[in-house]
PDB file of N, CA and C in Angstrom:
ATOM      1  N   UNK A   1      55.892  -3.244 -63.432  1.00  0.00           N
ATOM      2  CA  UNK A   1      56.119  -2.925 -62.040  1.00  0.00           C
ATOM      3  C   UNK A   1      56.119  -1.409 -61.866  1.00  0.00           C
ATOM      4  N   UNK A   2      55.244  -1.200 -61.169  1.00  0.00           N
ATOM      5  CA  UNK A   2      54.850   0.877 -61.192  1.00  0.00           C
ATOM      6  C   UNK A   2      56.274   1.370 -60.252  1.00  0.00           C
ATOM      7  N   UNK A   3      56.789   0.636 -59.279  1.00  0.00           N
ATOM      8  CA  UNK A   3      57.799   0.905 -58.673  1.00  0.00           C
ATOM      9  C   UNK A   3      59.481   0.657 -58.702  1.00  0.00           C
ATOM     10  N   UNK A   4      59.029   0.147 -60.174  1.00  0.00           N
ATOM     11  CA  UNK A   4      60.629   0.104 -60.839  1.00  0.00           C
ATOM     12  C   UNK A   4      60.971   1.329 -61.311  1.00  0.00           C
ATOM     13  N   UNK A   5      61.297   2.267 -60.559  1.00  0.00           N
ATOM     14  CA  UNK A   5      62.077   3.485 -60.903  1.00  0.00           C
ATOM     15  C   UNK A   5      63.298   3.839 -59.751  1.00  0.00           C
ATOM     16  N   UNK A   6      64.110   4.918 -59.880  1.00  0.00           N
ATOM     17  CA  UNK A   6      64.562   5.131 -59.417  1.00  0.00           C
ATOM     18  C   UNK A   6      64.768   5.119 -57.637  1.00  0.00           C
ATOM     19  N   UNK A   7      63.584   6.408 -57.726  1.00  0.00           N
ATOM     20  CA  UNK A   7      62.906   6.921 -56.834  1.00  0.00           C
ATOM     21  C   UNK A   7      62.209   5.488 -55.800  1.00  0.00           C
ATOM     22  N   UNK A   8      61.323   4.648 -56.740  1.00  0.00           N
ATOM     23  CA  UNK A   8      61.374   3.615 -55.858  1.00  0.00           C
ATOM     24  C   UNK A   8      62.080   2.836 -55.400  1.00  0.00           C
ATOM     25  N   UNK A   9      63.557   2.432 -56.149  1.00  0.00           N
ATOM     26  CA  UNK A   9      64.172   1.586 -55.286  1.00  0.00           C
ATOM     27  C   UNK A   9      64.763   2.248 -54.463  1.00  0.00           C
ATOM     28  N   UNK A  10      64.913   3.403 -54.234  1.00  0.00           N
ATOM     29  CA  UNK A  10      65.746   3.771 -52.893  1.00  0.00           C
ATOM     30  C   UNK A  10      64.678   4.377 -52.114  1.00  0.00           C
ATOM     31  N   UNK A  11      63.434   4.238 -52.374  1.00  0.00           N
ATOM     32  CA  UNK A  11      62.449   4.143 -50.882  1.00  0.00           C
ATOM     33  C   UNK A  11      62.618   3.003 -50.320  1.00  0.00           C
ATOM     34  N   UNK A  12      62.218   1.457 -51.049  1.00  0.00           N
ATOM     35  CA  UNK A  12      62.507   0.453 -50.671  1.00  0.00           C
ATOM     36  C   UNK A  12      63.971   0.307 -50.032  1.00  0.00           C
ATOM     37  N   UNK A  13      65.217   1.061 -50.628  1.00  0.00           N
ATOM     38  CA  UNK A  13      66.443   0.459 -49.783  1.00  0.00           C
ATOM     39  C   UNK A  13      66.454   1.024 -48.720  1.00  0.00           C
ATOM     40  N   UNK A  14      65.740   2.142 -48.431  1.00  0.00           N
ATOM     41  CA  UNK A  14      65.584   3.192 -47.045  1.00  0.00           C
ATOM     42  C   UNK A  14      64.966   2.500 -46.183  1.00  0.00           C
ATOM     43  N   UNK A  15      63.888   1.874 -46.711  1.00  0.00           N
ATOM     44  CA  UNK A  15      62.761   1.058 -45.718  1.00  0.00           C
ATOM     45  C   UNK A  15      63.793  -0.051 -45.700  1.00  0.00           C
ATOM     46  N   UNK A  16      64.357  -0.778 -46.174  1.00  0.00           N
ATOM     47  CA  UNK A  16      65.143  -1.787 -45.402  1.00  0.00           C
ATOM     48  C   UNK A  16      65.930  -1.504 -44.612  1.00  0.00           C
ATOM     49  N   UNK A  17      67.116  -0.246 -44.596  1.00  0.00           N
ATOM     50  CA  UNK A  17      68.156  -0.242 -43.885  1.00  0.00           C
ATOM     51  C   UNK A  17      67.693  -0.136 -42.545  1.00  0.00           C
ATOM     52  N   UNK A  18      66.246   0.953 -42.611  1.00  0.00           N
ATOM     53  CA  UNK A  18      65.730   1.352 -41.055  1.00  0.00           C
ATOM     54  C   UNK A  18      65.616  -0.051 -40.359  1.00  0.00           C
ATOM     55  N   UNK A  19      65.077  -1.078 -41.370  1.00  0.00           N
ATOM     56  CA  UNK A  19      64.391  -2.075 -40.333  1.00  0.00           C
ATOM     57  C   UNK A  19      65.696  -2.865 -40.172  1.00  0.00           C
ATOM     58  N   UNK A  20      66.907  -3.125 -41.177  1.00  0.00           N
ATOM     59  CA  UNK A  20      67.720  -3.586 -40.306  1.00  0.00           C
ATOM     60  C   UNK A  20      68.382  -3.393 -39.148  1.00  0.00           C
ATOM     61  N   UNK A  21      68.305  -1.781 -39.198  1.00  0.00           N
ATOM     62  CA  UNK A  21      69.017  -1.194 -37.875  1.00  0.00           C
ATOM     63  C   UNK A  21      67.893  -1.250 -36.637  1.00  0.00           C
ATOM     64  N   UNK A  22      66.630  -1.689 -36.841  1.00  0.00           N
ATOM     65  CA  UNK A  22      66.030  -1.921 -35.927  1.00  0.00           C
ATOM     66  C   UNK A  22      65.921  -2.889 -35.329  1.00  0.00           C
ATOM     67  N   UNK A  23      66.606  -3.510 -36.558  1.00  0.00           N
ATOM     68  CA  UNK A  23      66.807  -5.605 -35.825  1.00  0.00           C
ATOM     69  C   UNK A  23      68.501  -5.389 -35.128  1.00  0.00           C
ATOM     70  N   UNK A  24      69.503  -4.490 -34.949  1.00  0.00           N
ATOM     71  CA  UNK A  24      70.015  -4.121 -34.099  1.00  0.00           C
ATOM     72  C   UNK A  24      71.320  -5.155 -34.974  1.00  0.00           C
ATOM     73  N   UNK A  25      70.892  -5.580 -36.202  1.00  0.00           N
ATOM     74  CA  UNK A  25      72.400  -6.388 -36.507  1.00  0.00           C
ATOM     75  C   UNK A  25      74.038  -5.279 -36.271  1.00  0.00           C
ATOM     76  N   UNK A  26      75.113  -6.132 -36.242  1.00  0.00           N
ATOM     77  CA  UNK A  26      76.005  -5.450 -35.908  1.00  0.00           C
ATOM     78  C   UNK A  26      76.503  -5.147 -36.767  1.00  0.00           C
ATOM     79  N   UNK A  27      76.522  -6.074 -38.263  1.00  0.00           N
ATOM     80  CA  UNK A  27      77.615  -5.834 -39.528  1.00  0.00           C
ATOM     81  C   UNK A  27      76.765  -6.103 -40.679  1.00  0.00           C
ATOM     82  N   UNK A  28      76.670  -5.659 -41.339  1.00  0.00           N
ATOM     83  CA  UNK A  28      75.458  -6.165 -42.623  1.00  0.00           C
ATOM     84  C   UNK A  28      75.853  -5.360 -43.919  1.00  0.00           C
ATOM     85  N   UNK A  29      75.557  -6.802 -45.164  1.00  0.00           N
ATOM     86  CA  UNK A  29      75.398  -5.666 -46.092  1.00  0.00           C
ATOM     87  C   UNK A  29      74.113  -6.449 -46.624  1.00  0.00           C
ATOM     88  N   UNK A  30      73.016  -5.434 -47.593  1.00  0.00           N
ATOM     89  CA  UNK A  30      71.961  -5.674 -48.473  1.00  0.00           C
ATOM     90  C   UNK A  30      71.850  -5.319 -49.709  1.00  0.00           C
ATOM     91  N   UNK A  31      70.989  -6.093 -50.210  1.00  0.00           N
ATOM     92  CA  UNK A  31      70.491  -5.647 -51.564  1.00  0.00           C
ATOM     93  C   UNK A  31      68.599  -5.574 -52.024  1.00  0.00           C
ATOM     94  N   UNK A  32      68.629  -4.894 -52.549  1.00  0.00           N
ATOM     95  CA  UNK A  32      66.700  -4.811 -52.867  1.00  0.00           C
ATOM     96  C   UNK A  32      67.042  -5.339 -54.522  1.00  0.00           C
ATOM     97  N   UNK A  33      66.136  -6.037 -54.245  1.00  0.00           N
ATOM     98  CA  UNK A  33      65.693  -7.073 -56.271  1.00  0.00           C
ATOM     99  C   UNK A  33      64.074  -6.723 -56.263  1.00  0.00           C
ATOM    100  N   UNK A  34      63.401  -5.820 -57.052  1.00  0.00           N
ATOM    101  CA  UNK A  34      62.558  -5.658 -57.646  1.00  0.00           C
ATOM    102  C   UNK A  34      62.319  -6.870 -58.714  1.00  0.00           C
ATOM    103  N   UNK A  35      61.580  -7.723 -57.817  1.00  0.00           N
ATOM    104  CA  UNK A  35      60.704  -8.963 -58.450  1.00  0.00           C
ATOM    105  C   UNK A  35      59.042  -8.571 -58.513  1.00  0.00           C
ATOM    106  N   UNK A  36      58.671  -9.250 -59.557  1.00  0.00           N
ATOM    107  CA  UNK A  36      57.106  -9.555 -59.688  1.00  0.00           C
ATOM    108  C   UNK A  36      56.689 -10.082 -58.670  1.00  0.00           C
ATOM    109  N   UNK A  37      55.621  -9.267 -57.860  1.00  0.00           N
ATOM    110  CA  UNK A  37      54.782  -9.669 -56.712  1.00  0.00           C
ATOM    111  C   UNK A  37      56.004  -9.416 -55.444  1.00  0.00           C
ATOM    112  N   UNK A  38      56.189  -9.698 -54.806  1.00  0.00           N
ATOM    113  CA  UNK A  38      57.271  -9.487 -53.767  1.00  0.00           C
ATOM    114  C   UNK A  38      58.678  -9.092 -54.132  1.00  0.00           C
ATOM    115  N   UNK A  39      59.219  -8.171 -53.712  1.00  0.00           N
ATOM    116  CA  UNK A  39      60.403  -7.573 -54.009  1.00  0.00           C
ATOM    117  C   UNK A  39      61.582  -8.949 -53.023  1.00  0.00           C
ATOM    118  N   UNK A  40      62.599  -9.336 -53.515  1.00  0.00           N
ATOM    119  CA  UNK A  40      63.888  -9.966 -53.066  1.00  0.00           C
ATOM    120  C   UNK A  40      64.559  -8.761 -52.201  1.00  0.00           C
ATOM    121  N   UNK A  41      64.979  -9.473 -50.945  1.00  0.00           N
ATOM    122  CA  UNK A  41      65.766  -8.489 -49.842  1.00  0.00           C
ATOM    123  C   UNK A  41      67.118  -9.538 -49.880  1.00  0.00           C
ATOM    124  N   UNK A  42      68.016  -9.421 -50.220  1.00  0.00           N
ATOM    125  CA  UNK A  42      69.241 -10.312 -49.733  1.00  0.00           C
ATOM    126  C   UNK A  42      69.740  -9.529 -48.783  1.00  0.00           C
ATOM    127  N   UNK A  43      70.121 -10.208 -47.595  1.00  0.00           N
ATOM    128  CA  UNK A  43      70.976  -9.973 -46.675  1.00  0.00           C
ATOM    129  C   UNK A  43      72.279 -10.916 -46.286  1.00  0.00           C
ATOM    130  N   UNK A  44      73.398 -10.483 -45.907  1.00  0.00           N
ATOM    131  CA  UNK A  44      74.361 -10.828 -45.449  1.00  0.00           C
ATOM    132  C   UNK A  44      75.180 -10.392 -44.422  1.00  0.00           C
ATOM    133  N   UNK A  45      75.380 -11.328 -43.044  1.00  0.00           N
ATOM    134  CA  UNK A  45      75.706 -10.472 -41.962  1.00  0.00           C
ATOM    135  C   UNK A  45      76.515 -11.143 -40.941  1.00  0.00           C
ATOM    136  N   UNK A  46      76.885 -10.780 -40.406  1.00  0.00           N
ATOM    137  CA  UNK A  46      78.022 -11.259 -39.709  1.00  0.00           C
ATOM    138  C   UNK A  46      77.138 -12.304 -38.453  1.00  0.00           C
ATOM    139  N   UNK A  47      78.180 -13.401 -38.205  1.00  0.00           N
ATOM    140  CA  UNK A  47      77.566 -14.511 -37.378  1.00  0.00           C
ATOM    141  C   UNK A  47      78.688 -14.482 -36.671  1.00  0.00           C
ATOM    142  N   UNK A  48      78.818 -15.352 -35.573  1.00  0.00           N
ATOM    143  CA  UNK A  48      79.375 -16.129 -34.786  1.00  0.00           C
ATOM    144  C   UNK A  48      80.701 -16.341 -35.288  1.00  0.00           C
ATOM    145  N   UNK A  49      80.270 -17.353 -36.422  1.00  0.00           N
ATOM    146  CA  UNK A  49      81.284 -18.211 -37.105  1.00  0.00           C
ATOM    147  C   UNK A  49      81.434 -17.694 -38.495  1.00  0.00           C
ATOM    148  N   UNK A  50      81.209 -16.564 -38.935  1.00  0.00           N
ATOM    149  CA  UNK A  50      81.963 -16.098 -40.024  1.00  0.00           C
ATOM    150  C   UNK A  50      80.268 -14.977 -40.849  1.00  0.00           C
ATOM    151  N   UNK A  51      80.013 -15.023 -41.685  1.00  0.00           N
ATOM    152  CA  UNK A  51      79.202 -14.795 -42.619  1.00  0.00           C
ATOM    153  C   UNK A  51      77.940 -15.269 -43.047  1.00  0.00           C
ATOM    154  N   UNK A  52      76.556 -15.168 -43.075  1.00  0.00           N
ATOM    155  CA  UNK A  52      75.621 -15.565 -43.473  1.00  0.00           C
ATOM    156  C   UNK A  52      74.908 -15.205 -44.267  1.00  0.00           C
ATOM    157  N   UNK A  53      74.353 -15.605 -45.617  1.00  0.00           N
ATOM    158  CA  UNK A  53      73.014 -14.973 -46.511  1.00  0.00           C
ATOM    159  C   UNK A  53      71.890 -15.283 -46.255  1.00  0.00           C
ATOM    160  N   UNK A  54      70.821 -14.289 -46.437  1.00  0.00           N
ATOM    161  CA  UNK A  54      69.848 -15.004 -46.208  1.00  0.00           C
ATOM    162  C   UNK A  54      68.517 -14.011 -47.124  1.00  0.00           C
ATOM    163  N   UNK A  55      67.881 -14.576 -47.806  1.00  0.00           N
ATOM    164  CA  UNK A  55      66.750 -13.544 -48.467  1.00  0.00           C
ATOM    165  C   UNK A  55      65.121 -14.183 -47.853  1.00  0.00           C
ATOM    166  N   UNK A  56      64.807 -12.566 -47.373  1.00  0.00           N
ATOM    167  CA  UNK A  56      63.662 -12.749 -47.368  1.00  0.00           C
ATOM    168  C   UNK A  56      62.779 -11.699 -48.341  1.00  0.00           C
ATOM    169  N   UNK A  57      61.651 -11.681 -48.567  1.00  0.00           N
ATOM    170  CA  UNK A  57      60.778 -10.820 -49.404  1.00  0.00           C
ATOM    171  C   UNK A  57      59.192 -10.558 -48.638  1.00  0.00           C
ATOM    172  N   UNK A  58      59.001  -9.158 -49.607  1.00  0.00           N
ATOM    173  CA  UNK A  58      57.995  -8.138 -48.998  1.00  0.00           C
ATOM    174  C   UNK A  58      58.113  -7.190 -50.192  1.00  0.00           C
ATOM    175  N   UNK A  59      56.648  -6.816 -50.235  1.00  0.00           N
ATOM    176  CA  UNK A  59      56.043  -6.399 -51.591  1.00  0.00           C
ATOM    177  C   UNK A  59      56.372  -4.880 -51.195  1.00  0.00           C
ATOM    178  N   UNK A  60      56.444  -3.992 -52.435  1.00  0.00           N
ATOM    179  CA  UNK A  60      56.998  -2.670 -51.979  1.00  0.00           C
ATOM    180  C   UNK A  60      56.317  -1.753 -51.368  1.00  0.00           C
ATOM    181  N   UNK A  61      54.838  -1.956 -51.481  1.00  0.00           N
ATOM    182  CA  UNK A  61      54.118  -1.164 -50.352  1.00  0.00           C
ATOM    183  C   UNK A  61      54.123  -1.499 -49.341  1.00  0.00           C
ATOM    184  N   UNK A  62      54.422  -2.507 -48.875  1.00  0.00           N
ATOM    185  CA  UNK A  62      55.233  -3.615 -47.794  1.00  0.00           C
ATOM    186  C   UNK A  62      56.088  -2.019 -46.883  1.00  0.00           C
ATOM    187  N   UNK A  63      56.809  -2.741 -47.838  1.00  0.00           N
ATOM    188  CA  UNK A  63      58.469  -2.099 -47.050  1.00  0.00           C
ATOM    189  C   UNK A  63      58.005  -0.207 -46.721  1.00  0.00           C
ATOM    190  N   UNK A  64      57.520  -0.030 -48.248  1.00  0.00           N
ATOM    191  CA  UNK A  64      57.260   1.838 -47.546  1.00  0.00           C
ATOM    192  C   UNK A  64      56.713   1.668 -46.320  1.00  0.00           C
ATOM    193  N   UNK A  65      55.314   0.956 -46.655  1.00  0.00           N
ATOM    194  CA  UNK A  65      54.607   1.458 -45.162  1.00  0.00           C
ATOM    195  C   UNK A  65      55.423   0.975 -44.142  1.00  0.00           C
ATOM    196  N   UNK A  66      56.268   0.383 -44.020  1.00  0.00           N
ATOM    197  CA  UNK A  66      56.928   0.029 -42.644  1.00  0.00           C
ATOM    198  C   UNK A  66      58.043   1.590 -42.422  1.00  0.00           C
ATOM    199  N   UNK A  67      58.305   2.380 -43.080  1.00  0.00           N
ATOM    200  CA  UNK A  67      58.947   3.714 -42.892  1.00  0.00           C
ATOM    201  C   UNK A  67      58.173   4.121 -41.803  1.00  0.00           C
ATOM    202  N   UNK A  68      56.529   4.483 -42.070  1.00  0.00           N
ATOM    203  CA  UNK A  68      55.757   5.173 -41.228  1.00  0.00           C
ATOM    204  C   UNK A  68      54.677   4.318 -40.274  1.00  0.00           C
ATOM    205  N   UNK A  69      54.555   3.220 -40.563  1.00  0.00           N
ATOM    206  CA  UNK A  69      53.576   2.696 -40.065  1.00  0.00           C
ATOM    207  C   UNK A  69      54.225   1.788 -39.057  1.00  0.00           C
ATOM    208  N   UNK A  70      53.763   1.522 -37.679  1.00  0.00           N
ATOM    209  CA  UNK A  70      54.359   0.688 -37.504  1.00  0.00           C
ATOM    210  C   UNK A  70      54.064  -0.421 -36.974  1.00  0.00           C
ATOM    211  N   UNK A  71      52.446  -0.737 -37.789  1.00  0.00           N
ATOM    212  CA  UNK A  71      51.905  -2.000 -37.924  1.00  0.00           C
ATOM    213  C   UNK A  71      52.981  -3.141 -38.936  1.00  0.00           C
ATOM    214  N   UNK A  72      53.007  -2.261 -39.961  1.00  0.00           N
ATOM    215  CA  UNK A  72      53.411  -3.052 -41.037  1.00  0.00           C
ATOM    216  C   UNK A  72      54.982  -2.498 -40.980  1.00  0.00           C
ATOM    217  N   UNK A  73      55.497  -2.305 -39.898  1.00  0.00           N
ATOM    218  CA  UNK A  73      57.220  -2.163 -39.515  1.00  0.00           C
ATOM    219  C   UNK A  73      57.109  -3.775 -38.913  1.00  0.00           C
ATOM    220  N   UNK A  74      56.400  -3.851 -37.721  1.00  0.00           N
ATOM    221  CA  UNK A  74      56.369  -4.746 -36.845  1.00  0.00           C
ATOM    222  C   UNK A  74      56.118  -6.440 -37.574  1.00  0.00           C
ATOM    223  N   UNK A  75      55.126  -6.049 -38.577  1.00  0.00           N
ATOM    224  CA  UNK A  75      54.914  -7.308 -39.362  1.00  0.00           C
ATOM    225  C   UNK A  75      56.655  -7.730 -40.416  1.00  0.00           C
ATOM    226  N   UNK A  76      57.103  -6.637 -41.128  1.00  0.00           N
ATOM    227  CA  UNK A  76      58.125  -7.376 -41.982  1.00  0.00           C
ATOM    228  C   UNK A  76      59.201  -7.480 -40.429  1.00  0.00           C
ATOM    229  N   UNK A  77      59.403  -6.998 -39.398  1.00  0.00           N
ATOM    230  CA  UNK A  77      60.150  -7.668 -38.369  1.00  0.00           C
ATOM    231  C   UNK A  77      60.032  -8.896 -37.520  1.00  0.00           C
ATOM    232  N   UNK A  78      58.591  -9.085 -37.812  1.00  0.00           N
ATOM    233  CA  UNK A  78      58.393 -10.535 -37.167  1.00  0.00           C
ATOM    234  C   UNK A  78      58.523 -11.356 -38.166  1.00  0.00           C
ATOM    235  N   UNK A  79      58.334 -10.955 -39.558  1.00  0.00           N
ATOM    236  CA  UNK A  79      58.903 -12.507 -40.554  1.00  0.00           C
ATOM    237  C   UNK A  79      60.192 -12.397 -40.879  1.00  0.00           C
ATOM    238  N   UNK A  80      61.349 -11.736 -41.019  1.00  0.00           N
ATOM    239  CA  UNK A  80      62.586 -11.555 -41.293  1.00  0.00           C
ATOM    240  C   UNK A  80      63.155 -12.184 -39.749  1.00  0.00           C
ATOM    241  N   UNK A  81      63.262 -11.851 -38.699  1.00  0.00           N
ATOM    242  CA  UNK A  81      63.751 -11.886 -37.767  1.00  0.00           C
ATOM    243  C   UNK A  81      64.218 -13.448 -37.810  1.00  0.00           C
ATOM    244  N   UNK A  82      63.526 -14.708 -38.057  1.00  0.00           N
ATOM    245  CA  UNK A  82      63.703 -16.078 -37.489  1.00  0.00           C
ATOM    246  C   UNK A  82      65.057 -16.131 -39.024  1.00  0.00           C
ATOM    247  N   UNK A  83      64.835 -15.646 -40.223  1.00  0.00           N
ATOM    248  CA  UNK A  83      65.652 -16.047 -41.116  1.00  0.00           C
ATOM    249  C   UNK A  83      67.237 -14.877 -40.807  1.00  0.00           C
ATOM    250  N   UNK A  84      67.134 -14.040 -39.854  1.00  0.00           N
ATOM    251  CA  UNK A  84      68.246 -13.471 -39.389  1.00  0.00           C
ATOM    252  C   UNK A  84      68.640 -13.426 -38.351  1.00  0.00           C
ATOM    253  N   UNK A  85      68.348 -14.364 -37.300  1.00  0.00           N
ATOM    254  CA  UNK A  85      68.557 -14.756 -36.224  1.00  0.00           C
ATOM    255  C   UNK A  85      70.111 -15.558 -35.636  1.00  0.00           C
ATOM    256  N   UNK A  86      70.630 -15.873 -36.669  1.00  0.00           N
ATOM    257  CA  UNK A  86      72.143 -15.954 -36.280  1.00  0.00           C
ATOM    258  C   UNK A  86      72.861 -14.952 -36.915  1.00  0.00           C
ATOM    259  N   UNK A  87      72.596 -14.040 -36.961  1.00  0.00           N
ATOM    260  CA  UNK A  87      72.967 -12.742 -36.989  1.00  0.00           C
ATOM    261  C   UNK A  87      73.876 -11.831 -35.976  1.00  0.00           C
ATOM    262  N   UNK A  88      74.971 -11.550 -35.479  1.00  0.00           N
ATOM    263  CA  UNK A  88      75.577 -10.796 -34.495  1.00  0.00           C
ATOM    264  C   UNK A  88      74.716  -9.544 -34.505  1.00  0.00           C
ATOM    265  N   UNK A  89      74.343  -9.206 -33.026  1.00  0.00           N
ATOM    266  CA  UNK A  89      73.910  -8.282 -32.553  1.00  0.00           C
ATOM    267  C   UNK A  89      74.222  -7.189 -31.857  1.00  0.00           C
ATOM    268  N   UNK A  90      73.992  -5.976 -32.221  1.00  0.00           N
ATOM    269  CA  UNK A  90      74.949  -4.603 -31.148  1.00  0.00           C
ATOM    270  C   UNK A  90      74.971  -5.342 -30.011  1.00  0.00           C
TER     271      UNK A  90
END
């Protein structure tokens, strides 16, 4: 994996936090798992009724380009969104 270093996992955790705060959750915590072929995103976030997990995945050129691009911002927000959708919102 060329992006198992340092340096890469905290591009990848950067590119997640932006897009969570762009999905506007209110309470969250995450994690990035550097897997073969698609990187693991666990999320956990406040609901309604208490707490929810939920992982979705996106390959790590994935997630950078969603920093700047915001073709591929808009794409990992339209597939994450339905699996974080009982999610509390600002």
């Amino acid at each position: 994996m060329p992006y198992l270093t340092v340096a890469g996992l905290a591009q990848a955790k950067a590119a997640v936090d932006a897009l969570l705060e762009d999905l506007g959750l209110s309470a969250y915590v995450f994690a990035v798992e550097p897997r073969e072929g698609a990187w693991a995103v666990i999320v956990e976030c406040a609901t309604e009724s208490g707490w929810q997990r939920a992982e979705v995945q996106a390959s790590h050129e994935l997630l950078v380009a969603g920093l700047g691009d915001s073709e591929a911002r808009d794409a990992l927000l339209a597939q994450w969104r339905p699996h974080l959708a009982a999610c509390k919102a600002d």
